[in-house]
ModelCIF file with pLDDT and N, C-alpha, C, O atoms, coordinates in Angstrom:
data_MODEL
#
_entry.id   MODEL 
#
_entity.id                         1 
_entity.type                       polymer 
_entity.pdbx_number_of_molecules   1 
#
_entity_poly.entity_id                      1 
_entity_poly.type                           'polypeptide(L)' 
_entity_poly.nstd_linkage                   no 
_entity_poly.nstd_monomer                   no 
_entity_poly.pdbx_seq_one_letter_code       
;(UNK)(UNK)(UNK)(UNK)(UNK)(UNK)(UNK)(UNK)(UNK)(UNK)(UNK)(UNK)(UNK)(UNK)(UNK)(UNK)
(UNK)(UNK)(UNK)(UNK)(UNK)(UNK)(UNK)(UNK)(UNK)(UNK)(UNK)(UNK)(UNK)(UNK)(UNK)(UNK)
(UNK)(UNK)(UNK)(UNK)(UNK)(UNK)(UNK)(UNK)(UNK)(UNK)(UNK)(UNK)(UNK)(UNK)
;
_entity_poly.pdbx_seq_one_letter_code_can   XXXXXXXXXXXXXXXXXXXXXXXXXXXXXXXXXXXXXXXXXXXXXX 
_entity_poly.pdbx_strand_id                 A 
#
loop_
_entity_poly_seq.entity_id 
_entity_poly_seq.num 
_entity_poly_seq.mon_id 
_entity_poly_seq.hetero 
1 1  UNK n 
1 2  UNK n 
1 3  UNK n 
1 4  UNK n 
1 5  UNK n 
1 6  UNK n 
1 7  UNK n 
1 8  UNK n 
1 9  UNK n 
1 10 UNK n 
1 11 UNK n 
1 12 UNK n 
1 13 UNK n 
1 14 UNK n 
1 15 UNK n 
1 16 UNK n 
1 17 UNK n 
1 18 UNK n 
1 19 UNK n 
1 20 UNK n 
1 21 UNK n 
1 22 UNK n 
1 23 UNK n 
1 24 UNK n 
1 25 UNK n 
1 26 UNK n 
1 27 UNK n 
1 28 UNK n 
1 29 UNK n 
1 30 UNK n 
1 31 UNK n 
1 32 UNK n 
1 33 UNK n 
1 34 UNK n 
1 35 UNK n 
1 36 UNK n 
1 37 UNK n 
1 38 UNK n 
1 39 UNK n 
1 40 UNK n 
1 41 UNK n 
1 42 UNK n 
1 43 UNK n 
1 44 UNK n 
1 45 UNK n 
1 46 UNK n 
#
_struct_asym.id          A 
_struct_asym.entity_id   1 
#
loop_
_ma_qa_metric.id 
_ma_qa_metric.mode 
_ma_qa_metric.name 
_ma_qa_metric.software_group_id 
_ma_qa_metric.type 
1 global pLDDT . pLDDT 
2 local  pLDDT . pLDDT 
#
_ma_qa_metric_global.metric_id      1 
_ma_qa_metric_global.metric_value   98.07 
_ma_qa_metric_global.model_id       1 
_ma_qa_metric_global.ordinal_id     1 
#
loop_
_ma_qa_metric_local.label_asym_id 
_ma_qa_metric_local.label_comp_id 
_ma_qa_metric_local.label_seq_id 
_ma_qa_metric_local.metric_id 
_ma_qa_metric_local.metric_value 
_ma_qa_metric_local.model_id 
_ma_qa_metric_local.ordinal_id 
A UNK 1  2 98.00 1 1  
A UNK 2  2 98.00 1 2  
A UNK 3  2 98.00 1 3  
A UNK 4  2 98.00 1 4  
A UNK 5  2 98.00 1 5  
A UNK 6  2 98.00 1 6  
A UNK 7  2 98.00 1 7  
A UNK 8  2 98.00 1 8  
A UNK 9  2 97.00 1 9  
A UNK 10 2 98.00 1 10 
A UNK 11 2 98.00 1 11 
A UNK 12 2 98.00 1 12 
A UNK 13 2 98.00 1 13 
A UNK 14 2 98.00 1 14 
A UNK 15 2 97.00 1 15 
A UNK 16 2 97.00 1 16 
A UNK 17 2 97.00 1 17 
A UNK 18 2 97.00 1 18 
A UNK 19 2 98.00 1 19 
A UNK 20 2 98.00 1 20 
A UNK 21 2 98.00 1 21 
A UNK 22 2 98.00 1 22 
A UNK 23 2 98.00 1 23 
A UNK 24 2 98.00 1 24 
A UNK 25 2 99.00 1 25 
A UNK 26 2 98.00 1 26 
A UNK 27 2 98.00 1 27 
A UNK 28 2 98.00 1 28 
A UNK 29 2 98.00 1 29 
A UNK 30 2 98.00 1 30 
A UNK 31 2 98.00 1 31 
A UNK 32 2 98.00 1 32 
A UNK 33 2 98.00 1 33 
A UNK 34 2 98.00 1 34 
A UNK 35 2 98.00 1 35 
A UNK 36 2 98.00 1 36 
A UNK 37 2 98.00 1 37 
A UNK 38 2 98.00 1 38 
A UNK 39 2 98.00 1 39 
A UNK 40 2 99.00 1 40 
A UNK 41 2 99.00 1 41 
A UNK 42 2 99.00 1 42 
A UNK 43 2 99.00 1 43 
A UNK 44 2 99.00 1 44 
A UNK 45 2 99.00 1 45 
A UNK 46 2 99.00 1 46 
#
loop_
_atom_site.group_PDB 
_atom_site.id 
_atom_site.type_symbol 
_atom_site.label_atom_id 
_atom_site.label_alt_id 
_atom_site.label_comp_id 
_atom_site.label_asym_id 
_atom_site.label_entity_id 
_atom_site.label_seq_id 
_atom_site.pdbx_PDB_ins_code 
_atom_site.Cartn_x 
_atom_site.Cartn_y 
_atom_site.Cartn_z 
_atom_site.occupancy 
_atom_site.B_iso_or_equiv 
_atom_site.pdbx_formal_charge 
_atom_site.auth_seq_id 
_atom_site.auth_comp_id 
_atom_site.auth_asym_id 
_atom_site.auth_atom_id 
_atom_site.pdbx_PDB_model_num 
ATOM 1   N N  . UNK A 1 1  ? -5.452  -8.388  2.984   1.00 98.00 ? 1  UNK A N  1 
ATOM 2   C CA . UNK A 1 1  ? -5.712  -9.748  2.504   1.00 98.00 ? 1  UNK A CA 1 
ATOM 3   C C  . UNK A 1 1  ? -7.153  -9.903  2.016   1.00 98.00 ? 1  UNK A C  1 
ATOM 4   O O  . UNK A 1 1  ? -7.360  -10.775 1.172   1.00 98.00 ? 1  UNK A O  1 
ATOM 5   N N  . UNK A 1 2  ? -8.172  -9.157  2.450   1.00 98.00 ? 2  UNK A N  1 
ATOM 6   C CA . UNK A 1 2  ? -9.315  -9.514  2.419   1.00 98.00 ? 2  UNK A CA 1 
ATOM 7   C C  . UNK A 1 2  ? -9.666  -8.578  0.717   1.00 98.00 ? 2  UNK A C  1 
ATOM 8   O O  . UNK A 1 2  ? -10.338 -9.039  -0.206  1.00 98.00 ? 2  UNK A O  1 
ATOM 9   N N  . UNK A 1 3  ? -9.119  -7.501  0.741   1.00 98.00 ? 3  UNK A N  1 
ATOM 10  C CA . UNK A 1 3  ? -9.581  -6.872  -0.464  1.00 98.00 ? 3  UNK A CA 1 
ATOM 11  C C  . UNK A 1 3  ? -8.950  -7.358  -1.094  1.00 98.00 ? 3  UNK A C  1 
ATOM 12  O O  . UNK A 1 3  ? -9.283  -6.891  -2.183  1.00 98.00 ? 3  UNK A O  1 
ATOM 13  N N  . UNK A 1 4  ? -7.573  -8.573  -1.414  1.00 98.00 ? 4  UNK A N  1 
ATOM 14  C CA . UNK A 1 4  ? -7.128  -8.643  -2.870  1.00 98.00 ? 4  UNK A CA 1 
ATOM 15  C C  . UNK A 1 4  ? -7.922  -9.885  -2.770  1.00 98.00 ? 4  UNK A C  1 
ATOM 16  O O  . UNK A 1 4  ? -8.619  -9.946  -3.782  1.00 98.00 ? 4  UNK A O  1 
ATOM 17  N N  . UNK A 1 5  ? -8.206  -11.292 -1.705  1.00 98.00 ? 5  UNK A N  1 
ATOM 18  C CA . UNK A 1 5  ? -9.491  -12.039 -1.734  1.00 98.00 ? 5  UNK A CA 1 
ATOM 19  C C  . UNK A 1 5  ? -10.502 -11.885 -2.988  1.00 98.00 ? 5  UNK A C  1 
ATOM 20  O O  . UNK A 1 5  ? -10.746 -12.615 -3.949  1.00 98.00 ? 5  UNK A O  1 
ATOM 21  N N  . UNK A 1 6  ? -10.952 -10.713 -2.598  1.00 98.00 ? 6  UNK A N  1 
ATOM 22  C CA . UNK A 1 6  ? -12.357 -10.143 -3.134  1.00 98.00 ? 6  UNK A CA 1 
ATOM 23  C C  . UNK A 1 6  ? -12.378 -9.086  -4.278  1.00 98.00 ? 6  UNK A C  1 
ATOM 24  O O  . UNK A 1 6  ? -13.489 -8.756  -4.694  1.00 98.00 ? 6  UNK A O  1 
ATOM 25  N N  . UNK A 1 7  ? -10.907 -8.335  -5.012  1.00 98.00 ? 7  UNK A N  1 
ATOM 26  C CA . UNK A 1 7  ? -10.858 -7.451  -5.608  1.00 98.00 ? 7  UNK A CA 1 
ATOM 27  C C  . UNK A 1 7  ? -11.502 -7.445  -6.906  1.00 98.00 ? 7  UNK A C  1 
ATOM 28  O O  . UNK A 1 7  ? -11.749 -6.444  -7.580  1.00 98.00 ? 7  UNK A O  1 
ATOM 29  N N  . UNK A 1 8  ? -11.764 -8.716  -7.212  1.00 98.00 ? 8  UNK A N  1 
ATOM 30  C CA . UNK A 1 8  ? -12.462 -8.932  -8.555  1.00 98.00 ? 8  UNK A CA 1 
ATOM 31  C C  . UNK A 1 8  ? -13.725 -8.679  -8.642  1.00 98.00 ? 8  UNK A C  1 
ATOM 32  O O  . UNK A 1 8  ? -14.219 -8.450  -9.746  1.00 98.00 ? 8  UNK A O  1 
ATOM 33  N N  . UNK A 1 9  ? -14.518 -8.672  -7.442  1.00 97.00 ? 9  UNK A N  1 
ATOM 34  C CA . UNK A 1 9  ? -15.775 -8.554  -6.893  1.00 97.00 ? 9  UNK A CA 1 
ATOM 35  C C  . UNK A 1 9  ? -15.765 -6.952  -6.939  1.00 97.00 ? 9  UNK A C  1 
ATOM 36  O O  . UNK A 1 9  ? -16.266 -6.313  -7.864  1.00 97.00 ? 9  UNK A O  1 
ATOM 37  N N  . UNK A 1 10 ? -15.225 -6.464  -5.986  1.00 98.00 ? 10 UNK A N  1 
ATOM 38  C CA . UNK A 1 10 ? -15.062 -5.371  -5.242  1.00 98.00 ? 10 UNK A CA 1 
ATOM 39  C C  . UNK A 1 10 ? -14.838 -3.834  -6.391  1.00 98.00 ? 10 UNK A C  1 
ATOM 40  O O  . UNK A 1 10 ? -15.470 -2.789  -6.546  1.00 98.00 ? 10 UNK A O  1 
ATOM 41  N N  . UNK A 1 11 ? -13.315 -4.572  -7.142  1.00 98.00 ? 11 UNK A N  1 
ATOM 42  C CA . UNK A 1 11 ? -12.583 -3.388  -8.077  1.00 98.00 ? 11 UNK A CA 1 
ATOM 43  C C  . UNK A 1 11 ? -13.242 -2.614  -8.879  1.00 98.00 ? 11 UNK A C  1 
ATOM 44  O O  . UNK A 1 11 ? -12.979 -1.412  -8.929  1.00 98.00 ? 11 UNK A O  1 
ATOM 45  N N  . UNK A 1 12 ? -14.218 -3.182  -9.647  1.00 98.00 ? 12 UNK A N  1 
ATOM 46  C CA . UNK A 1 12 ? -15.074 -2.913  -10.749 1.00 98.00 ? 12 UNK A CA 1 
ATOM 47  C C  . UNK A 1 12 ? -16.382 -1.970  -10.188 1.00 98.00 ? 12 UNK A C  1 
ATOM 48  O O  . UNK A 1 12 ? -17.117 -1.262  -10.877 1.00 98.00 ? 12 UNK A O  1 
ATOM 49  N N  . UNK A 1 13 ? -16.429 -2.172  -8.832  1.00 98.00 ? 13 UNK A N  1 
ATOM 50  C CA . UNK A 1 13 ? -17.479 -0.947  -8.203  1.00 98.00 ? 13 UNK A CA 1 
ATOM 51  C C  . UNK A 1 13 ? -17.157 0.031   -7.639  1.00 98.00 ? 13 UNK A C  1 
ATOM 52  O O  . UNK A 1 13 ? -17.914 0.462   -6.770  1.00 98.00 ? 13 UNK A O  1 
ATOM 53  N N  . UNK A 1 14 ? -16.114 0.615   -7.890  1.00 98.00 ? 14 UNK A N  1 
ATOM 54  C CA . UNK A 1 14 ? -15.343 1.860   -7.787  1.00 98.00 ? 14 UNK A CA 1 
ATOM 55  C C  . UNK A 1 14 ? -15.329 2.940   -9.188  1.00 98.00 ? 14 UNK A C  1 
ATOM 56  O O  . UNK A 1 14 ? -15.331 2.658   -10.386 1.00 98.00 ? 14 UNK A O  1 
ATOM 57  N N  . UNK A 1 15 ? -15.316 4.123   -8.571  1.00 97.00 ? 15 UNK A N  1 
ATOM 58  C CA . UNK A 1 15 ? -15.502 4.728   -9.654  1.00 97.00 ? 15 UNK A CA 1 
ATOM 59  C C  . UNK A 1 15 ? -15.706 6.053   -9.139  1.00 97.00 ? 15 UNK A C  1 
ATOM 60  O O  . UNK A 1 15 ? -15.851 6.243   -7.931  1.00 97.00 ? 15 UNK A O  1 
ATOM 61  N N  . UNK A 1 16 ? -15.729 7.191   -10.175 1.00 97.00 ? 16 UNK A N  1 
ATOM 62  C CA . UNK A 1 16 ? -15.452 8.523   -9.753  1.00 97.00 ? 16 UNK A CA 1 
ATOM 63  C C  . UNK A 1 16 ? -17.598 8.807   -9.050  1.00 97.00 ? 16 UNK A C  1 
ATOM 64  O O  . UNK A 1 16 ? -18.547 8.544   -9.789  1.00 97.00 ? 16 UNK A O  1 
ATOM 65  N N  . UNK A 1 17 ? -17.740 9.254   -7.844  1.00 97.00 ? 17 UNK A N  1 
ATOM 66  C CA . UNK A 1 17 ? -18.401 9.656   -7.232  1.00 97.00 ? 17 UNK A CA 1 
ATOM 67  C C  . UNK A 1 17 ? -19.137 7.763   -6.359  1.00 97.00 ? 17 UNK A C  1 
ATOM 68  O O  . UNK A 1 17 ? -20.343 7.803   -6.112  1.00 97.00 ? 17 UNK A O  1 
ATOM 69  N N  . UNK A 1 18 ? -18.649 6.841   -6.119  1.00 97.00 ? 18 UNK A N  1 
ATOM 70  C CA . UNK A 1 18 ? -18.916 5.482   -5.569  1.00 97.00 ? 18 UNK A CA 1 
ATOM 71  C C  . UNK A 1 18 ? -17.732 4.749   -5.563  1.00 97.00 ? 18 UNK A C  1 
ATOM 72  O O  . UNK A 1 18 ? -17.236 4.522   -6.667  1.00 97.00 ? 18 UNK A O  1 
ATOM 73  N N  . UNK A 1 19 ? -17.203 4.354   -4.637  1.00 98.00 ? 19 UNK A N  1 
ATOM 74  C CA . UNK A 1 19 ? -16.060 4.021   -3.463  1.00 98.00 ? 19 UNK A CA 1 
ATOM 75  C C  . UNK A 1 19 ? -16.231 3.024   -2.824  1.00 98.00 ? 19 UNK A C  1 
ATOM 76  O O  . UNK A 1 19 ? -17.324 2.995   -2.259  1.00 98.00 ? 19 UNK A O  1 
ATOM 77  N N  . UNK A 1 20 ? -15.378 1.877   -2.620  1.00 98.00 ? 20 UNK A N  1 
ATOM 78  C CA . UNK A 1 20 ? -14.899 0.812   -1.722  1.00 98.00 ? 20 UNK A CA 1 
ATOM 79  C C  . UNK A 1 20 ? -14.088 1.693   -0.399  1.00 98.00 ? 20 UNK A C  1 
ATOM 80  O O  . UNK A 1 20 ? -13.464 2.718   -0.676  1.00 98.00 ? 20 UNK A O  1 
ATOM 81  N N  . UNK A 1 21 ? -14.164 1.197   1.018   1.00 98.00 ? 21 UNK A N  1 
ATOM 82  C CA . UNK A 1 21 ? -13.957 1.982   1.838   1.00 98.00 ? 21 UNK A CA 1 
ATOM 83  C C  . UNK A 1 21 ? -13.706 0.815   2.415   1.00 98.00 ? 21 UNK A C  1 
ATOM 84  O O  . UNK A 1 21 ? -14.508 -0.094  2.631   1.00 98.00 ? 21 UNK A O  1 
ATOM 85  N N  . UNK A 1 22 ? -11.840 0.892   2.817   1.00 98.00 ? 22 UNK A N  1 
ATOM 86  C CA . UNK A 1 22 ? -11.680 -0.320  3.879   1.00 98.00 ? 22 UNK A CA 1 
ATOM 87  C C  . UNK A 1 22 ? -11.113 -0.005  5.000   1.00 98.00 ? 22 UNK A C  1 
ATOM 88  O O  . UNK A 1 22 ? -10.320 -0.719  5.613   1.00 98.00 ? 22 UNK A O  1 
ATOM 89  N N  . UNK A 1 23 ? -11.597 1.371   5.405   1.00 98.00 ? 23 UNK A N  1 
ATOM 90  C CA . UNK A 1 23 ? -12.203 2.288   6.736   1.00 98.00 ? 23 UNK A CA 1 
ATOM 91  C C  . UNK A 1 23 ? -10.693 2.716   6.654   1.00 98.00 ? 23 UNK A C  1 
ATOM 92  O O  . UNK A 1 23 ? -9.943  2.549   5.692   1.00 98.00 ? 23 UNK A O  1 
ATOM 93  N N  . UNK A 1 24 ? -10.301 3.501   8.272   1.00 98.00 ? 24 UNK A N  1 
ATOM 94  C CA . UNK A 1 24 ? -9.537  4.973   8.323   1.00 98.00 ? 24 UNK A CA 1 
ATOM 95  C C  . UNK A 1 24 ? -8.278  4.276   8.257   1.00 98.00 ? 24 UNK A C  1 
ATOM 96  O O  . UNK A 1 24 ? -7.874  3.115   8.316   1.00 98.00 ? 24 UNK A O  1 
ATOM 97  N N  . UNK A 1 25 ? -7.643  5.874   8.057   1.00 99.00 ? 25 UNK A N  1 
ATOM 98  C CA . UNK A 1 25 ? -6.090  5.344   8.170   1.00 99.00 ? 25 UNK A CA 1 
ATOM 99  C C  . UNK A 1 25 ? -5.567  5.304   9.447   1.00 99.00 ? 25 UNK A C  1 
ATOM 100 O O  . UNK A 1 25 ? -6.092  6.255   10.024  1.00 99.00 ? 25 UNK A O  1 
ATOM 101 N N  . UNK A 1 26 ? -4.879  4.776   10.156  1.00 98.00 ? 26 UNK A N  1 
ATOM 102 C CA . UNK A 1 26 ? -4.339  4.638   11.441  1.00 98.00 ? 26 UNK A CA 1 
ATOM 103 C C  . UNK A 1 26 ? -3.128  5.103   11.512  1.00 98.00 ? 26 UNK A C  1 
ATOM 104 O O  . UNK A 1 26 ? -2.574  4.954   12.601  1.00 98.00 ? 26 UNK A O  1 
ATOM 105 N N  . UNK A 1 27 ? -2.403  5.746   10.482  1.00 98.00 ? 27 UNK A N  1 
ATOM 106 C CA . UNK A 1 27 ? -1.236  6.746   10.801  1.00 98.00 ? 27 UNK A CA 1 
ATOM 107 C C  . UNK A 1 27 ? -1.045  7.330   11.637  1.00 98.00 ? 27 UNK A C  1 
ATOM 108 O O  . UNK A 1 27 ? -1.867  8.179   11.981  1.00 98.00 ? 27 UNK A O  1 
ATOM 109 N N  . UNK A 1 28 ? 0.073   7.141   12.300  1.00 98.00 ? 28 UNK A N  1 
ATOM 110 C CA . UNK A 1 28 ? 0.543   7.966   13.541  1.00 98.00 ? 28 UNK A CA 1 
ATOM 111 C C  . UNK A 1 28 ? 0.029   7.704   14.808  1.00 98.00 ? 28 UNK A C  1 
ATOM 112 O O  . UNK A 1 28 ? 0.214   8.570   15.663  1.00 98.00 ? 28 UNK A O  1 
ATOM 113 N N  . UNK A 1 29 ? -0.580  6.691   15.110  1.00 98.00 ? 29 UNK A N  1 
ATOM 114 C CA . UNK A 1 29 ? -1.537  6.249   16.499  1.00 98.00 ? 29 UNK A CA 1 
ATOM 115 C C  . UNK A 1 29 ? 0.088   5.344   17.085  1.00 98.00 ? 29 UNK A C  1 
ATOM 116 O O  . UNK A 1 29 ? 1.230   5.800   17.032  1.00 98.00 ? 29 UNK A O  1 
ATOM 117 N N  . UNK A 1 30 ? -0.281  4.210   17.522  1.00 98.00 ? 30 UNK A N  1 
ATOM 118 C CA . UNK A 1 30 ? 0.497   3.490   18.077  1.00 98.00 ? 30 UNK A CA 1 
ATOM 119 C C  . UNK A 1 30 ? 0.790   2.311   17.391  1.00 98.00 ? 30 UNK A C  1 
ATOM 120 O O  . UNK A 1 30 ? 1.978   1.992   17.438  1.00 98.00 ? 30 UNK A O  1 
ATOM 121 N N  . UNK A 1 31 ? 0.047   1.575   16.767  1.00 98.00 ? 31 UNK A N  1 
ATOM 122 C CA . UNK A 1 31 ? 0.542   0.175   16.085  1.00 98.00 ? 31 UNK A CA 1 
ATOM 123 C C  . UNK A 1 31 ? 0.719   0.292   14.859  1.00 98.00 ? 31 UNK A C  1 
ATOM 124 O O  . UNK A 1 31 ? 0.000   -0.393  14.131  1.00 98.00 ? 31 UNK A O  1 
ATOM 125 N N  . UNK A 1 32 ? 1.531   1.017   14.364  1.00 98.00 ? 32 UNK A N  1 
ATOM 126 C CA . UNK A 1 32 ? 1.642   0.405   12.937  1.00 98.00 ? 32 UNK A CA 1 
ATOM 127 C C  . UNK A 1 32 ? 3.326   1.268   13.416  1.00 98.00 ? 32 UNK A C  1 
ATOM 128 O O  . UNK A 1 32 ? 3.305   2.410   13.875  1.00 98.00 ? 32 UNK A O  1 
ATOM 129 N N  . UNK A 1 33 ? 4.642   0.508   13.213  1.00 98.00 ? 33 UNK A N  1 
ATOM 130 C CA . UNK A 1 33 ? 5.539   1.258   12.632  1.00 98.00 ? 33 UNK A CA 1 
ATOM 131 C C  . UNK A 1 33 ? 6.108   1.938   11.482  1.00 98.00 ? 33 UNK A C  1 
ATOM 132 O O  . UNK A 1 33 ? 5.560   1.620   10.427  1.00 98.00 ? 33 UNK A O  1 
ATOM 133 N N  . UNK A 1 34 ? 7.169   2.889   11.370  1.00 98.00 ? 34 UNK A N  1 
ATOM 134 C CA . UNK A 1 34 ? 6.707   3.860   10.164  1.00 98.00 ? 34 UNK A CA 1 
ATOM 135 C C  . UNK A 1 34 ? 6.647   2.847   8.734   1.00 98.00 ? 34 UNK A C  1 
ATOM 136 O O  . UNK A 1 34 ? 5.736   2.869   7.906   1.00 98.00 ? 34 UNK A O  1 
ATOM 137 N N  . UNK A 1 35 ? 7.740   2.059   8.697   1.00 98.00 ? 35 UNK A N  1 
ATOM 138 C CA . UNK A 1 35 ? 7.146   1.070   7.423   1.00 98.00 ? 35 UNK A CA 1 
ATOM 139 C C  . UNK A 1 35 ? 5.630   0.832   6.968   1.00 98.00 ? 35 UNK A C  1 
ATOM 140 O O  . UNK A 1 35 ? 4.937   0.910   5.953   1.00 98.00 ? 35 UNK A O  1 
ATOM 141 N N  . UNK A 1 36 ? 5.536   0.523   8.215   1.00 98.00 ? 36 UNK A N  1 
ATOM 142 C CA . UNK A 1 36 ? 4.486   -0.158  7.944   1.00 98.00 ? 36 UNK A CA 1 
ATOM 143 C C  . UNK A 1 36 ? 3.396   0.675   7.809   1.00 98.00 ? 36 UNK A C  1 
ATOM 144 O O  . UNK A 1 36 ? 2.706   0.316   6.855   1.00 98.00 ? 36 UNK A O  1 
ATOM 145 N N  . UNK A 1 37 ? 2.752   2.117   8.660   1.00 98.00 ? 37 UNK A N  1 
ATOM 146 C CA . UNK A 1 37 ? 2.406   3.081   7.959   1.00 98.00 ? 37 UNK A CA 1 
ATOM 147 C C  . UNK A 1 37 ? 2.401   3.306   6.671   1.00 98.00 ? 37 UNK A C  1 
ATOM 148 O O  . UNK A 1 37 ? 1.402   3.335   5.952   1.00 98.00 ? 37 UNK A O  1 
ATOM 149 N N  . UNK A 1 38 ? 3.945   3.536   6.229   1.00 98.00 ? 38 UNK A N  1 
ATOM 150 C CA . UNK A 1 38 ? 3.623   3.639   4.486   1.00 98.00 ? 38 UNK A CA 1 
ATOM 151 C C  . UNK A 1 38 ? 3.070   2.731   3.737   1.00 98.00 ? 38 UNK A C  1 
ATOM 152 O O  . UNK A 1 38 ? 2.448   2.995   2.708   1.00 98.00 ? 38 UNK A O  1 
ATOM 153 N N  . UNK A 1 39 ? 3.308   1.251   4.328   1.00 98.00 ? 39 UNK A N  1 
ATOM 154 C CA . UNK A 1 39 ? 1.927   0.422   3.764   1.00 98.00 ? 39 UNK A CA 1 
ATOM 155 C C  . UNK A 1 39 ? 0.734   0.996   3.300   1.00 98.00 ? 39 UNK A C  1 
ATOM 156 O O  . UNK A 1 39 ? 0.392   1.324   2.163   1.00 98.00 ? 39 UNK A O  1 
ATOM 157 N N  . UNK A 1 40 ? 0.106   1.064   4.492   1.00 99.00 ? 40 UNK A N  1 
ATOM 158 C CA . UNK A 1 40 ? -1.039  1.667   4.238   1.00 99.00 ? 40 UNK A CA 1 
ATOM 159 C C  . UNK A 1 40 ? -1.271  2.575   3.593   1.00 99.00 ? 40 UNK A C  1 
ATOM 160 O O  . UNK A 1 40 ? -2.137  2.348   2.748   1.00 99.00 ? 40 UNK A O  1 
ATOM 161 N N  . UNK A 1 41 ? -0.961  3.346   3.596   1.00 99.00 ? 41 UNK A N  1 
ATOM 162 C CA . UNK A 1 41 ? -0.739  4.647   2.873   1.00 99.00 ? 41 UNK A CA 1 
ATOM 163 C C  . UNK A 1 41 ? -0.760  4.290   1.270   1.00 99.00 ? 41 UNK A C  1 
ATOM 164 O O  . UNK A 1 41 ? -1.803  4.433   0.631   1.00 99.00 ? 41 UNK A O  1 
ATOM 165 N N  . UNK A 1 42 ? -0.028  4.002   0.896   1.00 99.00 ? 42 UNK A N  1 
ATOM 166 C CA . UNK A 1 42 ? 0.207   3.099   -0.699  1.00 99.00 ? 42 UNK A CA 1 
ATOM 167 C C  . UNK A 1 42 ? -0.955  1.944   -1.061  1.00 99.00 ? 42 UNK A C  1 
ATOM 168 O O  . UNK A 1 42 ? -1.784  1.940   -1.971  1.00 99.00 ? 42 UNK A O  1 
ATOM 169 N N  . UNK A 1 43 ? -0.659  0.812   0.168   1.00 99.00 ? 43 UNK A N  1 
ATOM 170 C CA . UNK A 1 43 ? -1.940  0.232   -0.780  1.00 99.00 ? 43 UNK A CA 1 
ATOM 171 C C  . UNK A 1 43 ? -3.385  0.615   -0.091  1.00 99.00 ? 43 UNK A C  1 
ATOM 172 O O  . UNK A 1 43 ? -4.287  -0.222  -0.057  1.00 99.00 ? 43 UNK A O  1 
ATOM 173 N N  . UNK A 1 44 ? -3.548  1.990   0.479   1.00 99.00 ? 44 UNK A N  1 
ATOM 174 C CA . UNK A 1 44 ? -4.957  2.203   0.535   1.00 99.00 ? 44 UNK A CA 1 
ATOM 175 C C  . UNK A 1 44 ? -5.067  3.296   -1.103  1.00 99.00 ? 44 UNK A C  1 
ATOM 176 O O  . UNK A 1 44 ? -5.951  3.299   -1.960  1.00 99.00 ? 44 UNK A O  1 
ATOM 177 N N  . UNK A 1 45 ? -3.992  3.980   -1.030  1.00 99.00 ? 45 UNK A N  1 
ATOM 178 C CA . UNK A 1 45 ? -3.562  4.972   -2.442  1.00 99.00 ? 45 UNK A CA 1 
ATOM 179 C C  . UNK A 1 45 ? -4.205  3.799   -3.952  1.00 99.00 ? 45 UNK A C  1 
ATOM 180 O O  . UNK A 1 45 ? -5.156  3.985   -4.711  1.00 99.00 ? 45 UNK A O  1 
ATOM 181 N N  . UNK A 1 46 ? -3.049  2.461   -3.879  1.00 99.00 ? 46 UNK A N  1 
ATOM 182 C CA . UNK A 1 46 ? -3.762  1.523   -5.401  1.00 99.00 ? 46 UNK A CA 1 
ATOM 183 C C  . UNK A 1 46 ? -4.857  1.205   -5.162  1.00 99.00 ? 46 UNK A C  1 
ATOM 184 O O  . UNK A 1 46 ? -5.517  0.587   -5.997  1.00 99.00 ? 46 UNK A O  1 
#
């Protein structure tokens, strides 16, 4: 929620060698079920 908030800000300062980082992936720990894993996964991927 917070990066599409701000993506207009944010999007445009990405780029090959400088990165937006909206920290680790939590795959496979305990709270995320597998759906919802692939969430992340995808929209940390767009």
């Amino acid at each position: 929620d917070h990066y599409a908030a701000v993506q207009d800000q944010l999007a445009p300062l990405a780029g090959p060698g400088h990165w937006n980082d909206p920290d680790m992936l939590i795959i496979g720990n305990f709270g995320l079920s597998y759906d919802q894993a692939k969430t992340q996964m995808a929209i940390w991927s767009i």
